[in-house]
Protein backbone atom coordinates (compact mmCIF):
# COMPACT_ATOMS: atom_id res chain seq x y z
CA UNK A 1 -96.10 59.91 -4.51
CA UNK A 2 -93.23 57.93 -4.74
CA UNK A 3 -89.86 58.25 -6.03
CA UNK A 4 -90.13 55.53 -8.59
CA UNK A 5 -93.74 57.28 -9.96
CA UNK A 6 -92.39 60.69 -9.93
CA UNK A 7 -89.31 59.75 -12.21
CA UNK A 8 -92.01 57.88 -14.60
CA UNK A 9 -93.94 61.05 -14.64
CA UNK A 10 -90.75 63.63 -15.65
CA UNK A 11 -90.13 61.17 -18.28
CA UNK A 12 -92.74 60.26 -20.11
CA UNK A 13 -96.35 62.40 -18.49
CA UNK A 14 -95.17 65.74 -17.67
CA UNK A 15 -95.93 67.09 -21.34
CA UNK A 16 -98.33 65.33 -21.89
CA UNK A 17 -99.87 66.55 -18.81
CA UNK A 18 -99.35 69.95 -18.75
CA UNK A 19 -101.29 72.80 -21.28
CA UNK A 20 -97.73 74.20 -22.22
CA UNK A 21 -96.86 76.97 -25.26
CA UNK A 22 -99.44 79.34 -27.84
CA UNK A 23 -96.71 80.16 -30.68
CA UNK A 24 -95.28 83.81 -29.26
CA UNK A 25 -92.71 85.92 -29.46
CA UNK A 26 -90.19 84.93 -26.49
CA UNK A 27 -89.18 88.35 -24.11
CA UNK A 28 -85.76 88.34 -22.35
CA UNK A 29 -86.12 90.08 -18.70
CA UNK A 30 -83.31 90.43 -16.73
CA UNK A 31 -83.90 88.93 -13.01
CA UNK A 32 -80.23 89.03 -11.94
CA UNK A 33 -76.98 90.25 -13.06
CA UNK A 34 -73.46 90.86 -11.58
CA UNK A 35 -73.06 93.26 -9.26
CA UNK A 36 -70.40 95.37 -10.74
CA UNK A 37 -71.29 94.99 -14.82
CA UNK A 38 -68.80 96.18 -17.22
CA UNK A 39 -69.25 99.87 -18.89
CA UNK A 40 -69.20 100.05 -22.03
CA UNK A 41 -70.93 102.19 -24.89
CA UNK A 42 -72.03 100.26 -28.20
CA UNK A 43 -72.00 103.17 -30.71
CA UNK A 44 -74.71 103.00 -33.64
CA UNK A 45 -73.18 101.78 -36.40
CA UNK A 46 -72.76 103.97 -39.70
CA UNK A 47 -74.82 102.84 -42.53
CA UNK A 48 -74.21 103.40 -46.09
CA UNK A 49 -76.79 100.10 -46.96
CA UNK A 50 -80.19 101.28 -48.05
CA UNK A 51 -81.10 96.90 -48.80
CA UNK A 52 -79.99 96.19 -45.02
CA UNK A 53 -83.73 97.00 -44.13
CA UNK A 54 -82.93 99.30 -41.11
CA UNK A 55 -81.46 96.79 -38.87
CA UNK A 56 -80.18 98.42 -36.38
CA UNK A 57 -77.32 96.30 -35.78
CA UNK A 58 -75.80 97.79 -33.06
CA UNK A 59 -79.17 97.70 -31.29
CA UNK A 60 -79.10 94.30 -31.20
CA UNK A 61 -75.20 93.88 -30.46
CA UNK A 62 -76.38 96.04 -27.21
CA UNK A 63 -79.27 93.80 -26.23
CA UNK A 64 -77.39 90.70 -26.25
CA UNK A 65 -74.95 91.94 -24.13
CA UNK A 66 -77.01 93.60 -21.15
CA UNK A 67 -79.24 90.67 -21.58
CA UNK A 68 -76.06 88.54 -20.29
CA UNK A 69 -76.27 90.40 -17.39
CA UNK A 70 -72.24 90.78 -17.65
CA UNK A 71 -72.62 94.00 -18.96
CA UNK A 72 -74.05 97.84 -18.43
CA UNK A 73 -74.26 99.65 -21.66
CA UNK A 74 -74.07 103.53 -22.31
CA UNK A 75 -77.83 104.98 -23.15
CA UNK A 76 -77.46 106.53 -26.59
CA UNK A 77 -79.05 109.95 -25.40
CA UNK A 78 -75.84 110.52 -23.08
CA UNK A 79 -73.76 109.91 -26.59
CA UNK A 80 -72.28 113.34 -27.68
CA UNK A 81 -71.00 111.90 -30.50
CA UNK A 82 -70.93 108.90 -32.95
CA UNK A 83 -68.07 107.83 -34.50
CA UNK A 84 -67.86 105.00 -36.71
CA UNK A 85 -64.01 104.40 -36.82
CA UNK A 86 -61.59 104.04 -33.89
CA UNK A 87 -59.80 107.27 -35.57
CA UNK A 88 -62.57 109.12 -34.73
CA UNK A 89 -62.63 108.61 -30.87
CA UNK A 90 -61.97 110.89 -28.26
CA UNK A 91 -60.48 108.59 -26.10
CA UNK A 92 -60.81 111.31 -22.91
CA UNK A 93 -64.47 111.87 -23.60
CA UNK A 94 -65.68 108.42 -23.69
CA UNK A 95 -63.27 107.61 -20.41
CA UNK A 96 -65.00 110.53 -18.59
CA UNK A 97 -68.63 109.27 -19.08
CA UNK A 98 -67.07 105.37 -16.78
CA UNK A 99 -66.68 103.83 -20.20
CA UNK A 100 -64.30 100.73 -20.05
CA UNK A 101 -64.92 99.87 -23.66
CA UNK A 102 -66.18 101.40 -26.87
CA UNK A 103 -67.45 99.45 -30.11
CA UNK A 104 -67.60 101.03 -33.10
CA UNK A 105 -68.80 100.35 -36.51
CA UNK A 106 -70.10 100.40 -40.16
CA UNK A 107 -72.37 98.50 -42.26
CA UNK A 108 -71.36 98.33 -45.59
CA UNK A 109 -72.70 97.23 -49.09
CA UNK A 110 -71.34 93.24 -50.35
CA UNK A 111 -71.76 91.55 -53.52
CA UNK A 112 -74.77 89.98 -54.19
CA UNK A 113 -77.05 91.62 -51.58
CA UNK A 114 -75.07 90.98 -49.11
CA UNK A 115 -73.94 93.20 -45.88
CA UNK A 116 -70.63 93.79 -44.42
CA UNK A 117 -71.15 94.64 -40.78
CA UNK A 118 -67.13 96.19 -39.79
CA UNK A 119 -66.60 96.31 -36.03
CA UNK A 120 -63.90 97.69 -33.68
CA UNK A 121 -63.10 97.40 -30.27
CA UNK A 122 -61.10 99.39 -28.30
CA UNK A 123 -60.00 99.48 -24.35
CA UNK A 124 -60.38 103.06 -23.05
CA UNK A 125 -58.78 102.27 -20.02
CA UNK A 126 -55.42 101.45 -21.92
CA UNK A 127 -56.32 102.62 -25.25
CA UNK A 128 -55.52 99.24 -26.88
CA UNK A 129 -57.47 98.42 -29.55
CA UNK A 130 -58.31 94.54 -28.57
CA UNK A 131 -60.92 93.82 -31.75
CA UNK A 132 -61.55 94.17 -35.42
CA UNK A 133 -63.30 92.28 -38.30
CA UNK A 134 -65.46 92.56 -40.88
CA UNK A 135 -68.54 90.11 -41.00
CA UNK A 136 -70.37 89.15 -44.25
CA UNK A 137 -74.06 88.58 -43.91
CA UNK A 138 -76.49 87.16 -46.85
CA UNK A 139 -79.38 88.72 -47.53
CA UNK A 140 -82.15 88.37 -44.54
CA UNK A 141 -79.33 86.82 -42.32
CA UNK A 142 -78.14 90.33 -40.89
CA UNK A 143 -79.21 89.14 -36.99
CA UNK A 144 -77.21 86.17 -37.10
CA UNK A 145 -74.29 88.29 -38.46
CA UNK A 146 -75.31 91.00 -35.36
CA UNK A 147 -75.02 87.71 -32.80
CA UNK A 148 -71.34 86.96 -34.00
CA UNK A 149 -70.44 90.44 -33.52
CA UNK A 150 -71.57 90.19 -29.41
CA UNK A 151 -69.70 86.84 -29.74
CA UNK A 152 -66.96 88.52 -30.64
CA UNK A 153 -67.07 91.33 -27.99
CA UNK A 154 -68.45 88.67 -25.37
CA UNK A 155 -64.90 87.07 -25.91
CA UNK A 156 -62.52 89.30 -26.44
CA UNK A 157 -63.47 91.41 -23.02
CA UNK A 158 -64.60 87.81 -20.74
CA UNK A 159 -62.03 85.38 -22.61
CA UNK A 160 -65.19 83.17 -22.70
CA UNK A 161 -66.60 82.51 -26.33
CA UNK A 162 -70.22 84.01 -26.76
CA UNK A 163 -73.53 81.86 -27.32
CA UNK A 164 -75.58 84.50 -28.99
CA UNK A 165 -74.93 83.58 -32.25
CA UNK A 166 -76.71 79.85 -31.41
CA UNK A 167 -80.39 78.66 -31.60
CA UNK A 168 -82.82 77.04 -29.37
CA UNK A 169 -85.26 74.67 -29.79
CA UNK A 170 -88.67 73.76 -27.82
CA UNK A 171 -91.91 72.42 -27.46
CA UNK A 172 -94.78 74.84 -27.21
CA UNK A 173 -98.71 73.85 -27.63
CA UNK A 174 -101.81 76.01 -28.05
CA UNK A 175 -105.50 75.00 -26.53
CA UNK A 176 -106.69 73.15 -23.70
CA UNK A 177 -107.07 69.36 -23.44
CA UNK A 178 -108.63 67.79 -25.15
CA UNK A 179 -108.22 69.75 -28.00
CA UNK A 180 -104.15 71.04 -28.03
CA UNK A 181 -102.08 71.59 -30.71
CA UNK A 182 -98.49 70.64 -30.38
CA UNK A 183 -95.53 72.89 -31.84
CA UNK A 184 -92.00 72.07 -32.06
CA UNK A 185 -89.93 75.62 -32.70
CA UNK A 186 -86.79 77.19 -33.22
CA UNK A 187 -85.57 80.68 -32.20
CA UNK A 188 -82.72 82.22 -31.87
CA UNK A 189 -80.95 82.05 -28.51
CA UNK A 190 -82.54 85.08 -27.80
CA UNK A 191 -85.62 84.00 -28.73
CA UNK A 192 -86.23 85.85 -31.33
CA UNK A 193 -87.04 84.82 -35.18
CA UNK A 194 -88.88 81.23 -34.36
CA UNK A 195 -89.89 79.11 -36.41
CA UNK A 196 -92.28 75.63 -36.30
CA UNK A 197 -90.89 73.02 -37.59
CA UNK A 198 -93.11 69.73 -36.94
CA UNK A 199 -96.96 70.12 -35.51
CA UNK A 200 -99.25 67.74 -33.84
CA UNK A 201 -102.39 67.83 -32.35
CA UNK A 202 -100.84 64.86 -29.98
CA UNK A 203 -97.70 65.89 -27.81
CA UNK A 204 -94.21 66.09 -29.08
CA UNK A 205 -91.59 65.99 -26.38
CA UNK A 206 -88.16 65.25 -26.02
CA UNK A 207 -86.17 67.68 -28.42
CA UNK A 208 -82.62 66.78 -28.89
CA UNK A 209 -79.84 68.44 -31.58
CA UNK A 210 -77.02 66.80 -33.65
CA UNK A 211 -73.81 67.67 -33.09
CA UNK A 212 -73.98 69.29 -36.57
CA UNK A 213 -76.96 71.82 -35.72
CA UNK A 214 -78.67 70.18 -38.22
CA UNK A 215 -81.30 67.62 -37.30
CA UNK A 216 -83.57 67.63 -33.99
CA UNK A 217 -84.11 64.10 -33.00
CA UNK A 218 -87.70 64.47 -30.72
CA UNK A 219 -90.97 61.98 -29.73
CA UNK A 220 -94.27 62.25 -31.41
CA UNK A 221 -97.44 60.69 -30.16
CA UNK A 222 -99.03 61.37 -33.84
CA UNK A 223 -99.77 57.56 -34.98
CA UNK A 224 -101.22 57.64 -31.11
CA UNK A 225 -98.26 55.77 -29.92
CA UNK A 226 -94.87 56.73 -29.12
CA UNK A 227 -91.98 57.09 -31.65
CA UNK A 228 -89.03 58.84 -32.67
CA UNK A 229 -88.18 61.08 -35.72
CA UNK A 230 -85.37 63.22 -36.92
CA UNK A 231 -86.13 66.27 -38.67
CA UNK A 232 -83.70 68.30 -40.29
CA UNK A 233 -84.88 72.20 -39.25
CA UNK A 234 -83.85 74.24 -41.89
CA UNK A 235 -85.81 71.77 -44.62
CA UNK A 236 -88.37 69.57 -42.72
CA UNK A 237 -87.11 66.62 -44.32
CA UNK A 238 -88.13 64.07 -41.57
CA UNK A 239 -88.41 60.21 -41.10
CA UNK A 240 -89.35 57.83 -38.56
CA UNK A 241 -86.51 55.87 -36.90
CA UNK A 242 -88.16 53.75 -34.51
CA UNK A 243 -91.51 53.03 -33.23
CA UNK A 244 -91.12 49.45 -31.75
CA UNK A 245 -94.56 48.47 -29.39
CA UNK A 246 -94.23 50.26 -25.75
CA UNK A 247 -92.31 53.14 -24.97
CA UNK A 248 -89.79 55.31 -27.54
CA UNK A 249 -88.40 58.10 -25.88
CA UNK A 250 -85.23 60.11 -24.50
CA UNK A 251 -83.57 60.62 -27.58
CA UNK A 252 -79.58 62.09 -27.60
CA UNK A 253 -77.47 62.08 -30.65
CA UNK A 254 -73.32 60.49 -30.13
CA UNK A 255 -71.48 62.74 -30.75
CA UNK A 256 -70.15 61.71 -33.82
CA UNK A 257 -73.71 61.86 -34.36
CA UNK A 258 -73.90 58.54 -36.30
CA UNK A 259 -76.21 56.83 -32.82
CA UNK A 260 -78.94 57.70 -30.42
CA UNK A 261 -79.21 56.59 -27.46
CA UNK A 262 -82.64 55.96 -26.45
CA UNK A 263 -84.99 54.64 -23.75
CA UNK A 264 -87.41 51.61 -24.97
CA UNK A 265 -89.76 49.41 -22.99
CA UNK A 266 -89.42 45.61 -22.53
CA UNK A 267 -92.12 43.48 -23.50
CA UNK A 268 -92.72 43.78 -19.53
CA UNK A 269 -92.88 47.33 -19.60
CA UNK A 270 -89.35 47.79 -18.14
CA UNK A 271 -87.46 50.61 -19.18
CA UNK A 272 -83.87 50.41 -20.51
CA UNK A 273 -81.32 52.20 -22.11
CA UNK A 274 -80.23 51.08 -25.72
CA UNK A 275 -78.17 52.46 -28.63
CA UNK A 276 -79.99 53.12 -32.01
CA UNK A 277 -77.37 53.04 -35.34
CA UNK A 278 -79.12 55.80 -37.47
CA UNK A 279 -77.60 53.83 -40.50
CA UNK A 280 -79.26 50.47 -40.66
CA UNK A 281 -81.58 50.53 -36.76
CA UNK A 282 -79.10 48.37 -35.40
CA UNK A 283 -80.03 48.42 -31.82
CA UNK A 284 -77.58 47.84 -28.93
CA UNK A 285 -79.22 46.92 -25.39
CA UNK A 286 -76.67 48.65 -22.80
CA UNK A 287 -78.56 48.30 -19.41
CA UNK A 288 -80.42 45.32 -18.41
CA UNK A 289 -81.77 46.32 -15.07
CA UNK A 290 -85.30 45.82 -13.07
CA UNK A 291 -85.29 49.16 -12.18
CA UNK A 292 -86.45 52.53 -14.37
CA UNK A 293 -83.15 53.59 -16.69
CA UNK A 294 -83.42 56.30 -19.09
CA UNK A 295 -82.41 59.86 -20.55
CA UNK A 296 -79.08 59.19 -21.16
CA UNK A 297 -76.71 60.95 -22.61
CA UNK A 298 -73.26 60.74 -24.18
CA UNK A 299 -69.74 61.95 -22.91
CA UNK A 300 -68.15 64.21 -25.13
CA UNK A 301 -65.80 61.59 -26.54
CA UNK A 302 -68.93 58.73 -26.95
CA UNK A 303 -67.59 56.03 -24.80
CA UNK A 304 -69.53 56.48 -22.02
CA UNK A 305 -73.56 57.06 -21.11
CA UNK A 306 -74.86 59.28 -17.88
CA UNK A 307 -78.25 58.02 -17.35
CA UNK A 308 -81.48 58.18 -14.60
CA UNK A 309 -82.09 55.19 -12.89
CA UNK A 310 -84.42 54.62 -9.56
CA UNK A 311 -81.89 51.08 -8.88
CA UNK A 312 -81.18 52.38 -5.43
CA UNK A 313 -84.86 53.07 -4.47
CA UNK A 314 -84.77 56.39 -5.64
CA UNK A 315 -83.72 58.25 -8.95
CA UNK A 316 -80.13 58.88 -9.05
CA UNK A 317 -77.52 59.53 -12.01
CA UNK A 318 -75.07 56.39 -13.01
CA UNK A 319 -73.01 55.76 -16.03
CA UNK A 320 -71.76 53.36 -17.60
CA UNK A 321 -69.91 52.67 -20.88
CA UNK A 322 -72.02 52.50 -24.46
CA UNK A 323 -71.27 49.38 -24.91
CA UNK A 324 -73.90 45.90 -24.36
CA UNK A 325 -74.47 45.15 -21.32
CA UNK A 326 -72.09 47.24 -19.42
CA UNK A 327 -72.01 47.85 -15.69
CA UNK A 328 -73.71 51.00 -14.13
CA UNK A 329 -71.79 53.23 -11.61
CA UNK A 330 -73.52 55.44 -9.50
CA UNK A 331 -72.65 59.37 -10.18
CA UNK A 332 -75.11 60.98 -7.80
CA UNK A 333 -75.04 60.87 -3.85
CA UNK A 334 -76.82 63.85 -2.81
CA UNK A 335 -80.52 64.18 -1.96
CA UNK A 336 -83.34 61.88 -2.52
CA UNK A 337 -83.74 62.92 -6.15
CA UNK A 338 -81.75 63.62 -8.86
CA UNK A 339 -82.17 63.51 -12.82
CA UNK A 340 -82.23 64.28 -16.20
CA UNK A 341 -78.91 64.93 -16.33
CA UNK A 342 -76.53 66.58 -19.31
CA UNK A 343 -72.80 66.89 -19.67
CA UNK A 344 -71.21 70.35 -20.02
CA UNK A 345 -69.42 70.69 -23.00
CA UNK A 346 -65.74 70.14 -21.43
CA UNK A 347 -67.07 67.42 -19.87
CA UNK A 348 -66.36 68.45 -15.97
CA UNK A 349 -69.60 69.46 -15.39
CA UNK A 350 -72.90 67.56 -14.77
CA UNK A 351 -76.35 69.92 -14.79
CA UNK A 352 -79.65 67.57 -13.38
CA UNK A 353 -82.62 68.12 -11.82
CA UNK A 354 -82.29 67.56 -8.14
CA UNK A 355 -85.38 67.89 -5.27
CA UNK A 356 -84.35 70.50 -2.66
CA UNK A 357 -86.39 72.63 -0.17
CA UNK A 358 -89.56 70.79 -1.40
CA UNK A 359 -88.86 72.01 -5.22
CA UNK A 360 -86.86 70.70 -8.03
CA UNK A 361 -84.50 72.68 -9.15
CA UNK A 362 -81.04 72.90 -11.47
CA UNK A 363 -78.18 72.17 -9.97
CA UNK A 364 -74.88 71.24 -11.68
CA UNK A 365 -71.98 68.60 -9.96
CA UNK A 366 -68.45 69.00 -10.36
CA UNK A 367 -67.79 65.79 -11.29
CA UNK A 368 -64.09 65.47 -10.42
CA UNK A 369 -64.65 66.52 -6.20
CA UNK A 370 -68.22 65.24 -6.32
CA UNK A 371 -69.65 69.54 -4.88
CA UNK A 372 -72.72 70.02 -6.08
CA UNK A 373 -74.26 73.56 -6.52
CA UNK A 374 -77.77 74.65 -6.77
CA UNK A 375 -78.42 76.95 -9.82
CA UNK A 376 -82.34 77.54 -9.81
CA UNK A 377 -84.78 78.70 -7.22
CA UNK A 378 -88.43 77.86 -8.79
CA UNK A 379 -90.72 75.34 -7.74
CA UNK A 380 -90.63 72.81 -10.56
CA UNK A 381 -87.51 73.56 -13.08
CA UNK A 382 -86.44 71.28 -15.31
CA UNK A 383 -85.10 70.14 -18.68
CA UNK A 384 -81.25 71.71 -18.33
CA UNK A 385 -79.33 72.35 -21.23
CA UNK A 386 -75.93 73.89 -21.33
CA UNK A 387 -74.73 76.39 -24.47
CA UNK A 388 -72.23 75.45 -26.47
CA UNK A 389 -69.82 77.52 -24.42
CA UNK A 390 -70.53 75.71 -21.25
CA UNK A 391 -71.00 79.06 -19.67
CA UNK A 392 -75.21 78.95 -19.42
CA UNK A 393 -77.57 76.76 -19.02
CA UNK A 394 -80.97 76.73 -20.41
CA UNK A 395 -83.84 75.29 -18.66
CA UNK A 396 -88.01 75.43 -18.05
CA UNK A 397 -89.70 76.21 -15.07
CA UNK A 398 -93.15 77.72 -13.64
CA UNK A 399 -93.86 80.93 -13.03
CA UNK A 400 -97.32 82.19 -11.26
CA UNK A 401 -98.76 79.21 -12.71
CA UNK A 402 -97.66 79.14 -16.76
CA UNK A 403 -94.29 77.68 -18.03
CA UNK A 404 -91.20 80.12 -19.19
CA UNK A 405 -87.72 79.29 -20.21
CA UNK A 406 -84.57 80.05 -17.76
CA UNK A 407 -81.24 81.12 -18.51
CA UNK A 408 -78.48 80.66 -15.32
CA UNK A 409 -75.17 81.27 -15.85
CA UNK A 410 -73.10 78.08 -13.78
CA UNK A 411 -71.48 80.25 -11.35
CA UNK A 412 -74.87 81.53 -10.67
CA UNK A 413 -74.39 85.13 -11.03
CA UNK A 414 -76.92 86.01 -13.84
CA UNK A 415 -80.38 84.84 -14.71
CA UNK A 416 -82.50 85.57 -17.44
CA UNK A 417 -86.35 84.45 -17.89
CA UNK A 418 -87.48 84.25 -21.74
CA UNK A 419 -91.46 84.70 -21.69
CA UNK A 420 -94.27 83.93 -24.30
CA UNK A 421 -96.57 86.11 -24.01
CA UNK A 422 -99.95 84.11 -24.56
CA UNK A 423 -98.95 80.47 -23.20
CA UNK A 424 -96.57 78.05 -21.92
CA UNK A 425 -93.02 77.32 -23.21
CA UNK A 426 -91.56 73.77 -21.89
CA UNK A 427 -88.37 71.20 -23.02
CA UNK A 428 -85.73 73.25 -24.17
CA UNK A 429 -82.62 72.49 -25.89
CA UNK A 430 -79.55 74.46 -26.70
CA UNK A 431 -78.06 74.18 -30.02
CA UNK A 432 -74.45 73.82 -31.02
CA UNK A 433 -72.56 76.75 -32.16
CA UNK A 434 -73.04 77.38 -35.92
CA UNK A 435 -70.26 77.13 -38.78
């Protein structure tokens, strides 16, 4: 196979061609962590809130952060004691049992059904207390409220904000061709508490967020022919923003989140890379190039487009500014392959697909010294997205045969697989970070 019908194929055909996801319940396992994690006992929170509906929030709080694989938490059965205030702490104690940190807290009743979820932090090396606030949580929103208190924590103890608080998005599909049925969900980063938004029984590929966390820009084959929608998730309000004859696909949102940039066919079938106004369809052609250009995406401040294209004989990552017409520089100098690229949020950091040791795998490039580091070990990964906080990446890959989701931090210290347990999982995309 060639380089040029490979890139065609991760495009466009590798959905398509692939029985991916049954709707299921996404499981976090742990497949590597740091080697020295950081101590530290999550204490059950007090509860004086018989509407909270037994959330156990510190449960949660707990998971999140040995799921990061940053941390090693104290098991609740070696807890001779539970305090709920930072006044009630035996500082000694809690230092004896190789506890660095102890979080403490309540869960209170608020006004309207609401839950206040109060949580402390304290050092027990130094006996500082480093955190403390009081979280307000409508009615059936208590896990989101749960995720900003391991944000919190996450922070406060790494200096690096947490991404548990943050949704996912990605295409799963149930059945065996010809007969499949196409699901586009969202889930908490975690995977837990999805949701379908859009359904086809023809593929829909190509999930993309707005900056806002609001809409989900994606390509469905539904009228048999491609086209792109936005969708807002928590409504379903939809509409079709273009569907011109050929190919409409690769959709990312500027981030002002006013354009997409999109890949369209010429009436010869080339691909090229073009900018879509959302108000009014003005389109803007940007590369004009025999060669294969596409999945581009915008730098953080919208001036400039990191894109695929196969121009050198094989598929490499240029970019070029969003404006018509503009000149393409080449990004990408290592291996034969490289792809589907996205831009950290900071900006210094490219993550792609790139072909090494007979496998594609994630690999992000510094892009100011040009090092590139492999990430991923699997035999076809793919689809890298970072989290909001730069810090992970998000990706799919194959595992004895079915498709799961990835997590990898960047410095490549902790991995995570998120597993549905009937089917395939495939395309994901990591949210911004909520308001």
């Amino acid at each position: 196979m060639t380089d040029r019908s490979i890139l065609t194929g991760f495009c466009f055909a590798l959905l398509a061609c692939l029985p991916l996801a049954a709707q299921a319940q996404l499981r976090i396992e742990i497949t590597s962590g740091v080697t020295d994690p950081i101590p530290i006992a999550i204490v059950p929170f007090a509860r004086s809130v018989p509407g909270d509906g037994g959330m156990d929030i510190a449960a949660i709080v707990q998971r999140d952060l040995e799921g990061s694989g940053r941390f090693r938490a104290m098991a609740r059965s070696d807890m001779i004691e539970t305090p709920s205030r930072l006044g009630d702490i035996v500082v000694p104690d809690w230092r004896t049992a190789r506890n660095d940190y102890i979080a403490v807290g309540r869960v209170l009743p608020g006004e309207g059904g609401a839950v206040q979820i109060e949580v402390e932090l304290l050092n027990l090396v130094n006996g500082q207390r480093i955190a403390g606030q009081r979280f307000v949580a409508a009615p059936g929103a208590q896990r989101e409220a749960a995720h900003r208190v391991s944000d919190l924590i996450y922070e406060k103890i790494l200096g690096v904000p947490g991404a548990f608080a943050t949704r996912i998005a990605y295409v799963a599909v149930d059945g065996q061709p010809p007969r499949q049925t196409y699901r586009l969900v969202v889930a908490d980063a975690d995977g837990e508490g999805e949701r379908v938004i859009a359904e086809s029984g023809l593929p829909l590929m190509s999930p993309a967020w707005s900056p806002d966390g609001e809409w989900l820009a994606y390509v469905s084959f539904e009228s048999r022919s491609s086209a792109i929608w936005l969708q807002r998730a928590r409504t379903g309000e939809r509409r079709r923003v273009i569907a011109r004859p050929g190919i409409n696909g690769s959709p990312a949102f500027s981030p002002d989140g006013k354009r997409l940039a999109v890949t369209l066919s010429t009436s010869g079938g080339n691909l090229d890379v073009y900018l879509l106004e959302l108000d009014g369809g003005a389109l803007t052609r940007v590369t004009s190039d025999p060669a294969i250009d596409t999945e581009a995406v915008f730098s953080a401040d919208g001036r400039t487009l990191y894109f695929t294209s196969d121009r050198a004989g094989n598929p490499q990552i240029y970019r070029a500014d969003a404006v018509e017409g503009a000149a393409a520089k080449r990004v990408t100098f290592t291996g034969s392959y490289n792809a589907r690229s996205r831009l950290s949020p900071d900006g210094r950091q490219l993550a792609m697909v790139t072909l090494a040791n007979g496998g594609y795998r994630i690999a992000v490039q510094d892009l100011a010294s040009g090092v590139v580091r492999q990430l991923s070990k699997g035999p076809l990964d793919e689809s890298p997205s970072f989290a909001p906080n730069g810090a992970m990446l998000i990706y799919a890959g194959r595992e004895r045969g079915r498709g799961v989701l990835a997590t990898v931090a960047v410095d490549g210290l902790t991995t995570q697989r998120l597993k549905s347990d009937q089917g395939e999982v495939r395309e994901p995309v990591w949210g911004p970070r909520r308001p």
